[in-house]
PDB file of N, CA and C in Angstrom:
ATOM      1  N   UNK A   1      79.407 206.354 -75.776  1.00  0.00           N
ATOM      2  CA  UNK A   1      80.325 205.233 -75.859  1.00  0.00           C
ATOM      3  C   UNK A   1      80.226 204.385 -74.590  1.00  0.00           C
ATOM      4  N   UNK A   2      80.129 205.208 -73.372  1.00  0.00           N
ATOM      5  CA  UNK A   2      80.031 204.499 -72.531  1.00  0.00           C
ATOM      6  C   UNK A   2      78.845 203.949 -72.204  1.00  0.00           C
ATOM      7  N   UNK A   3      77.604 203.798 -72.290  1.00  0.00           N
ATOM      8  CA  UNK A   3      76.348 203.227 -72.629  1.00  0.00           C
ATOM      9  C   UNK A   3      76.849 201.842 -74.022  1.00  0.00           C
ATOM     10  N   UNK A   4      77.190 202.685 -74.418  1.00  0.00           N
ATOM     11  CA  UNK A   4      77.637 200.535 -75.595  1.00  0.00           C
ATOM     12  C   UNK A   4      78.253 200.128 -74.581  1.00  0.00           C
ATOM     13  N   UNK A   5      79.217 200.578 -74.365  1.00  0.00           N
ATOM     14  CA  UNK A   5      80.224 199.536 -73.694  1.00  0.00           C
ATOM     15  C   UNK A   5      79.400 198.915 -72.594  1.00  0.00           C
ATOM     16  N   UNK A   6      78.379 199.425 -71.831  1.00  0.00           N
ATOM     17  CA  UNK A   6      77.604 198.631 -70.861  1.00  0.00           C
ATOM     18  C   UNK A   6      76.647 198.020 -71.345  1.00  0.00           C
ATOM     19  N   UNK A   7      76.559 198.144 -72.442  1.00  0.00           N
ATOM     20  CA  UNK A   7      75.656 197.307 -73.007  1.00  0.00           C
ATOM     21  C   UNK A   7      76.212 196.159 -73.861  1.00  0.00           C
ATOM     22  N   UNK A   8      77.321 196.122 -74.183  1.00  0.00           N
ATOM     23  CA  UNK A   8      77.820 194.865 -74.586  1.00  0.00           C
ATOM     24  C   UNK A   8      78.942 194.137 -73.157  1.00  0.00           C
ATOM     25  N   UNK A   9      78.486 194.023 -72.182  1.00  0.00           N
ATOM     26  CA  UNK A   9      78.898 194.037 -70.927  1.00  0.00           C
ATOM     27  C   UNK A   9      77.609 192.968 -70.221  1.00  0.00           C
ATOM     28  N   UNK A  10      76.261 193.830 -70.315  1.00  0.00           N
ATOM     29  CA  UNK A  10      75.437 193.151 -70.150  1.00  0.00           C
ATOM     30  C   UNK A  10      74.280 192.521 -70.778  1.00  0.00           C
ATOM     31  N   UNK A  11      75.237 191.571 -72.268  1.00  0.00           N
ATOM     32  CA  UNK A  11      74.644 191.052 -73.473  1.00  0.00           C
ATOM     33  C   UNK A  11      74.712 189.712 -72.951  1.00  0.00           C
ATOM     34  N   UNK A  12      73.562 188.926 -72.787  1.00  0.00           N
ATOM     35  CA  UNK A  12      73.836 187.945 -72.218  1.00  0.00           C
ATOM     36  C   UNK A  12      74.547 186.676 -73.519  1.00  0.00           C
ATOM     37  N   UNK A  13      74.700 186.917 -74.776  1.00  0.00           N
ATOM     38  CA  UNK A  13      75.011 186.312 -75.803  1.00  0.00           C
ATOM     39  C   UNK A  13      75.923 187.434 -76.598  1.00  0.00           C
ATOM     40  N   UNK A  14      77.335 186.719 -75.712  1.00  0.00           N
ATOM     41  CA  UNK A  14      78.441 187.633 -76.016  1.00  0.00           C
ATOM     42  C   UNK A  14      78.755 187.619 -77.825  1.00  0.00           C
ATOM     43  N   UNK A  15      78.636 188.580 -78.284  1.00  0.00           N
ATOM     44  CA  UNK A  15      79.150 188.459 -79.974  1.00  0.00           C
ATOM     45  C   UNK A  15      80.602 188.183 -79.861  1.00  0.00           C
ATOM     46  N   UNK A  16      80.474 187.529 -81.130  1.00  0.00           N
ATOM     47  CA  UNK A  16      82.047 186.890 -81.389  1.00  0.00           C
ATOM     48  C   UNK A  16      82.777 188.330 -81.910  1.00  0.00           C
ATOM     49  N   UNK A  17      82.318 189.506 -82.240  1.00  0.00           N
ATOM     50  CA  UNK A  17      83.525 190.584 -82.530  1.00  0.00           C
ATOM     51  C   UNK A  17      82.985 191.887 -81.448  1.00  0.00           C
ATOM     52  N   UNK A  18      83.560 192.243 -80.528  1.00  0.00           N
ATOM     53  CA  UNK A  18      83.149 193.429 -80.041  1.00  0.00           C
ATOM     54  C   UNK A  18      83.039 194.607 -80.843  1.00  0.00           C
ATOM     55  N   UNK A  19      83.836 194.756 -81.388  1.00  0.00           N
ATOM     56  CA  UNK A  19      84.371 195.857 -82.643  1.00  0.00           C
ATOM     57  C   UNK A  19      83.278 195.837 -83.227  1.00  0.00           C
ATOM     58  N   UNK A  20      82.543 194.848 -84.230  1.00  0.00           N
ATOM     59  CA  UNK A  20      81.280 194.717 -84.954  1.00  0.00           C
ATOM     60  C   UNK A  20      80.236 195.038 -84.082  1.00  0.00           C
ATOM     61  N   UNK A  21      79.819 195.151 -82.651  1.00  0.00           N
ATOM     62  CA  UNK A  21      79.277 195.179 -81.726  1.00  0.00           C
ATOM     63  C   UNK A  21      78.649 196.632 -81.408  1.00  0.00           C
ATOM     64  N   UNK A  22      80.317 197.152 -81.242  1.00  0.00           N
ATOM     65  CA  UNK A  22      80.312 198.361 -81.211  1.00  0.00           C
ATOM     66  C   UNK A  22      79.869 199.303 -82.352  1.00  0.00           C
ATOM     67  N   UNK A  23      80.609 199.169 -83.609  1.00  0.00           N
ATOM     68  CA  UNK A  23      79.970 199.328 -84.526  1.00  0.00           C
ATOM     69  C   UNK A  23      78.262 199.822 -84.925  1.00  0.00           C
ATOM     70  N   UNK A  24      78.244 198.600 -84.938  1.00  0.00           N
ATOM     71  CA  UNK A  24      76.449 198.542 -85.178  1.00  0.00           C
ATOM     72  C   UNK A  24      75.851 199.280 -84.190  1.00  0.00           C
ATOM     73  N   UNK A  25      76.223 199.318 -82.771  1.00  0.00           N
ATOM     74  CA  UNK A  25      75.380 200.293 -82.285  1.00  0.00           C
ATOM     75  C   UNK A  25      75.828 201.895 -82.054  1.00  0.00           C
ATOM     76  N   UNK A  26      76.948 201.926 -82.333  1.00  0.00           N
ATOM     77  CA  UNK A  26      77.148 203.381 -82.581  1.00  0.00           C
ATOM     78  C   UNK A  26      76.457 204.286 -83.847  1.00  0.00           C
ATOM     79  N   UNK A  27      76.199 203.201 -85.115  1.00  0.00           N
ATOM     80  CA  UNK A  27      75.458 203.289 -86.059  1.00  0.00           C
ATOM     81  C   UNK A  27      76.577 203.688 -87.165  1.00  0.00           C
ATOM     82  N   UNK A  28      78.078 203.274 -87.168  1.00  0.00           N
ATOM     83  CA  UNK A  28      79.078 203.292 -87.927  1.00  0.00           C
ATOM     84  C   UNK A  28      78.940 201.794 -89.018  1.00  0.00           C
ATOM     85  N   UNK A  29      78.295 201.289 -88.584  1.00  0.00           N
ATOM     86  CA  UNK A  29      78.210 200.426 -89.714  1.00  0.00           C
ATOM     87  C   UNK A  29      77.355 200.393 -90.724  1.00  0.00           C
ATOM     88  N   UNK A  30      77.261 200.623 -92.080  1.00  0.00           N
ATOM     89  CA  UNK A  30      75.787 200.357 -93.167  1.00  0.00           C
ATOM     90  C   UNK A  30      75.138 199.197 -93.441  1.00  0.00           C
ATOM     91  N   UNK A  31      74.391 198.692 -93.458  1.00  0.00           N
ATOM     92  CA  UNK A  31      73.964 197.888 -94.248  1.00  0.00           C
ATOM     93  C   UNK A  31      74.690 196.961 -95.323  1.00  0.00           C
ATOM     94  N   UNK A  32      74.716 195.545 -95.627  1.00  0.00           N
ATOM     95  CA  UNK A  32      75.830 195.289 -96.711  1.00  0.00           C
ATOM     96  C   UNK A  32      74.749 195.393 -97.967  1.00  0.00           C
ATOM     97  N   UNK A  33      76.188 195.919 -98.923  1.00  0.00           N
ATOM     98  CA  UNK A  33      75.184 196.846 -99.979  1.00  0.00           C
ATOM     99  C   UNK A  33      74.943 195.497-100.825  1.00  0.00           C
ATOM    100  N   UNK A  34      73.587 194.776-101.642  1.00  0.00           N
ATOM    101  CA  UNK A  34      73.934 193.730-102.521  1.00  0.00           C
ATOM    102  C   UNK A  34      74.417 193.717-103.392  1.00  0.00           C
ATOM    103  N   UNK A  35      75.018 195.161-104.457  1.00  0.00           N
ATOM    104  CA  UNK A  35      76.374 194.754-104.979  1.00  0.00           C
ATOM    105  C   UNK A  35      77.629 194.414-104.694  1.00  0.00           C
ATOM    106  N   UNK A  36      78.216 194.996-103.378  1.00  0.00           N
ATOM    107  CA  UNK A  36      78.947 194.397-102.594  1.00  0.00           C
ATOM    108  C   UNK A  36      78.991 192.970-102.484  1.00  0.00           C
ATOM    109  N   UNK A  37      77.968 192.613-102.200  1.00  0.00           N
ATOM    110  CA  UNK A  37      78.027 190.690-101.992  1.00  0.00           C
ATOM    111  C   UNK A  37      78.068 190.445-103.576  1.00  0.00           C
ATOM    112  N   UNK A  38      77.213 190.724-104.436  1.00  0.00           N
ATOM    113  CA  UNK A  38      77.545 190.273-105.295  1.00  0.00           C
ATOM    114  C   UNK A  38      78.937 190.326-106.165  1.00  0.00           C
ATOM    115  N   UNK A  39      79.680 191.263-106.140  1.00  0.00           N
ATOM    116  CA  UNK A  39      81.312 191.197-106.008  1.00  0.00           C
ATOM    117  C   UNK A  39      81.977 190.434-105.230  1.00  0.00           C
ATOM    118  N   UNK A  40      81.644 190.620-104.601  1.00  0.00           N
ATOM    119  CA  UNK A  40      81.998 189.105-102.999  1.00  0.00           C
ATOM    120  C   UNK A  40      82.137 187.760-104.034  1.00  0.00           C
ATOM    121  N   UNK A  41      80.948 187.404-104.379  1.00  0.00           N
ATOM    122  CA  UNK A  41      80.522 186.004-104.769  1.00  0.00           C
ATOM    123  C   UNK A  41      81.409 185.806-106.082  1.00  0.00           C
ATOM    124  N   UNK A  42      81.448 186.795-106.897  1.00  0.00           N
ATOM    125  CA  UNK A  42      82.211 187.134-108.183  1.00  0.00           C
ATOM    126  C   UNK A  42      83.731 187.404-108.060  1.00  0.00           C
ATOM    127  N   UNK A  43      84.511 187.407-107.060  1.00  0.00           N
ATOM    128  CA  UNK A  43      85.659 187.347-106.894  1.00  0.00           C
ATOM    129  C   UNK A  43      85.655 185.499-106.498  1.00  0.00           C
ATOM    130  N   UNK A  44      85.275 185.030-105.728  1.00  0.00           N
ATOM    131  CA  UNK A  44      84.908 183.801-104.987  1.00  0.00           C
ATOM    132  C   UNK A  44      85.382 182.610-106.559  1.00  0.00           C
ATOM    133  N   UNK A  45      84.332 183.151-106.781  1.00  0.00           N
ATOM    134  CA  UNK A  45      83.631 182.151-108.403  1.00  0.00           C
ATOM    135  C   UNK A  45      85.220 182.373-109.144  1.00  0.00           C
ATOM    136  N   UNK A  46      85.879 183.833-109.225  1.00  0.00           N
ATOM    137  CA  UNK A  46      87.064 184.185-110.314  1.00  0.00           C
ATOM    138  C   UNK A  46      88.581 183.180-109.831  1.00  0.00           C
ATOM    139  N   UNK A  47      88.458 183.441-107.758  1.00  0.00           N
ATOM    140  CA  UNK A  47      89.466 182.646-107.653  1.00  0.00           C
ATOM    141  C   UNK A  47      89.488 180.917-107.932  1.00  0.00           C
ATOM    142  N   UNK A  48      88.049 180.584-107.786  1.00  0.00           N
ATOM    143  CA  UNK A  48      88.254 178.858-108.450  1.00  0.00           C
ATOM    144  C   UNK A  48      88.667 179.041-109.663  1.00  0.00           C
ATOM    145  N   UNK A  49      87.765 179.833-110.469  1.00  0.00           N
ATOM    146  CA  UNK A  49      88.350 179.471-112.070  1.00  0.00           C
ATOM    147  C   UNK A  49      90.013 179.778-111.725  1.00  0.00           C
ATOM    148  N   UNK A  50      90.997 180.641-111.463  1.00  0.00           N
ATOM    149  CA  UNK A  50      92.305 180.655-111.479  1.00  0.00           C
ATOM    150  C   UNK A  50      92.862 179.870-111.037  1.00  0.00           C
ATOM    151  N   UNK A  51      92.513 179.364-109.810  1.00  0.00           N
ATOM    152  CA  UNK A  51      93.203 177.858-109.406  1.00  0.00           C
ATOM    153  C   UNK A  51      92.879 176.407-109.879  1.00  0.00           C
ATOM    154  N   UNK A  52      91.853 176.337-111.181  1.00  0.00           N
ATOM    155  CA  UNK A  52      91.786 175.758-111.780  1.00  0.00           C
ATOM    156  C   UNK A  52      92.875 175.692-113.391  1.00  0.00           C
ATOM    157  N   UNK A  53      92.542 176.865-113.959  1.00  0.00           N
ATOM    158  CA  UNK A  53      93.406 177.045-114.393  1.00  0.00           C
ATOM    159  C   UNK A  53      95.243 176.508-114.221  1.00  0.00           C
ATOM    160  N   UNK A  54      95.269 177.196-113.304  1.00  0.00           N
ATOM    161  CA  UNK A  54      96.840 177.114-112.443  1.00  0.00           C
ATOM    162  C   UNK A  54      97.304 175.333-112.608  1.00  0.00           C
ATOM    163  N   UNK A  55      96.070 174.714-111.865  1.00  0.00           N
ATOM    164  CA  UNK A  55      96.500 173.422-111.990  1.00  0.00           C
ATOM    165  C   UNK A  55      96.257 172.768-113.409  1.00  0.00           C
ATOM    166  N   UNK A  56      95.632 173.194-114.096  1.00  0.00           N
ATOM    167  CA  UNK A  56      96.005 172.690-115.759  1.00  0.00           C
ATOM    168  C   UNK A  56      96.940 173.058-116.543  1.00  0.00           C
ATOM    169  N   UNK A  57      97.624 174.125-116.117  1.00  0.00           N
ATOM    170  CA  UNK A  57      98.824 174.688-116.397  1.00  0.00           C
ATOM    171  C   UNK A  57     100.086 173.843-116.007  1.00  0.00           C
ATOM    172  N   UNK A  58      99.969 172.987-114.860  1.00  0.00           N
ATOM    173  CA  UNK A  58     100.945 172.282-113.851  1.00  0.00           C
ATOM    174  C   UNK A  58     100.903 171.076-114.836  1.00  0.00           C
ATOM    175  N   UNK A  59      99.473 170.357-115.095  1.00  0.00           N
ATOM    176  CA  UNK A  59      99.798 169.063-115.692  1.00  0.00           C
ATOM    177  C   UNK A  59      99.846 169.416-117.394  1.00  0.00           C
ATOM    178  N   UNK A  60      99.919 170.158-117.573  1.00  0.00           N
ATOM    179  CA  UNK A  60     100.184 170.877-119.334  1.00  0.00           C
ATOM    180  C   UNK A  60     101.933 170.846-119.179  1.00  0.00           C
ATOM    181  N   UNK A  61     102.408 171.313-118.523  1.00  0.00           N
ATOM    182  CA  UNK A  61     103.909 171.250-118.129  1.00  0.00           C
ATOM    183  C   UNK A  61     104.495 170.110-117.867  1.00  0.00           C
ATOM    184  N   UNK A  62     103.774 169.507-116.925  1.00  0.00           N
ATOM    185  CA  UNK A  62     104.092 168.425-117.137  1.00  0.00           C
ATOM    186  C   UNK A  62     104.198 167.238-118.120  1.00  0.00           C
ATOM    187  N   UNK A  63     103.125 167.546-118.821  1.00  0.00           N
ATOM    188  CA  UNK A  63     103.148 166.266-120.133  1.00  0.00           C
ATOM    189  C   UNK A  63     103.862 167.076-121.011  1.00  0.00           C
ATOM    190  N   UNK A  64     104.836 168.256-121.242  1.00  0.00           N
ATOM    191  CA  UNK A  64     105.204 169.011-122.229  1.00  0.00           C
ATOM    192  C   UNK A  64     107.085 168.009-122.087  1.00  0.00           C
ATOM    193  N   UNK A  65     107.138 168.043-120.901  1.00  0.00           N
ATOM    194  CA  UNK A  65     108.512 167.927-120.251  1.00  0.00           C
ATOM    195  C   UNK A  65     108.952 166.608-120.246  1.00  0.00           C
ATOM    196  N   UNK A  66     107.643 165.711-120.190  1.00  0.00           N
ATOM    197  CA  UNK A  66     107.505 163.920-120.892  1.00  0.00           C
ATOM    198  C   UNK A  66     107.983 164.207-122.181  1.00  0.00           C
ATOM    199  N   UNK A  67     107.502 164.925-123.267  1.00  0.00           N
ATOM    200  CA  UNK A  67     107.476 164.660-124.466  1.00  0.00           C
ATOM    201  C   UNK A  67     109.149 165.140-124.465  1.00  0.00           C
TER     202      UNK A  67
END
C-alpha cells in the first residue's frame, strides 16, 4: 500500500480519482465487462424513452383538461 501511495505521489499527471488510482494498481479493479456497458447504454436508451413518454403524458393531460 505504501509503494501506491508513493507512486501516486510521484505521478506526474495527477488522476482525477485517487481511489480509481489506487484501485487499479492494487489490482482490485476488473476490467469493464462489455455486457456491463452494454446494460449501461440500455438503461441510457430506456431512460430517454421514459422521459419521453412522461412528457407525452403531460401534453395528453393537458389537451384532455381543454376538452
Amino acid at each position: 500500500l505504501f509503494a501506491v501511495l508513493v507512486a501516486l505521489y510521484e505521478e506526474p499527471e495527477k488522476p482525477n480519482s485517487a481511489l480509481d488510482f489506487l484501485k487499479h494498481h492494487l489490482g482490485a479493479s476488473a476490467p469493464e465487462n462489455p455486457e456491463i456497458e452494454a446494460l449501461r447504454l440500455e438503461v441510457a436508451e430506456m431512460k430517454e424513452k421514459y422521459d419521453a413518454v412522461l412528457e407525452e403524458n403531460k401534453k395528453l393531460k393537458t389537451k384532455v383538461k381543454v376538452y
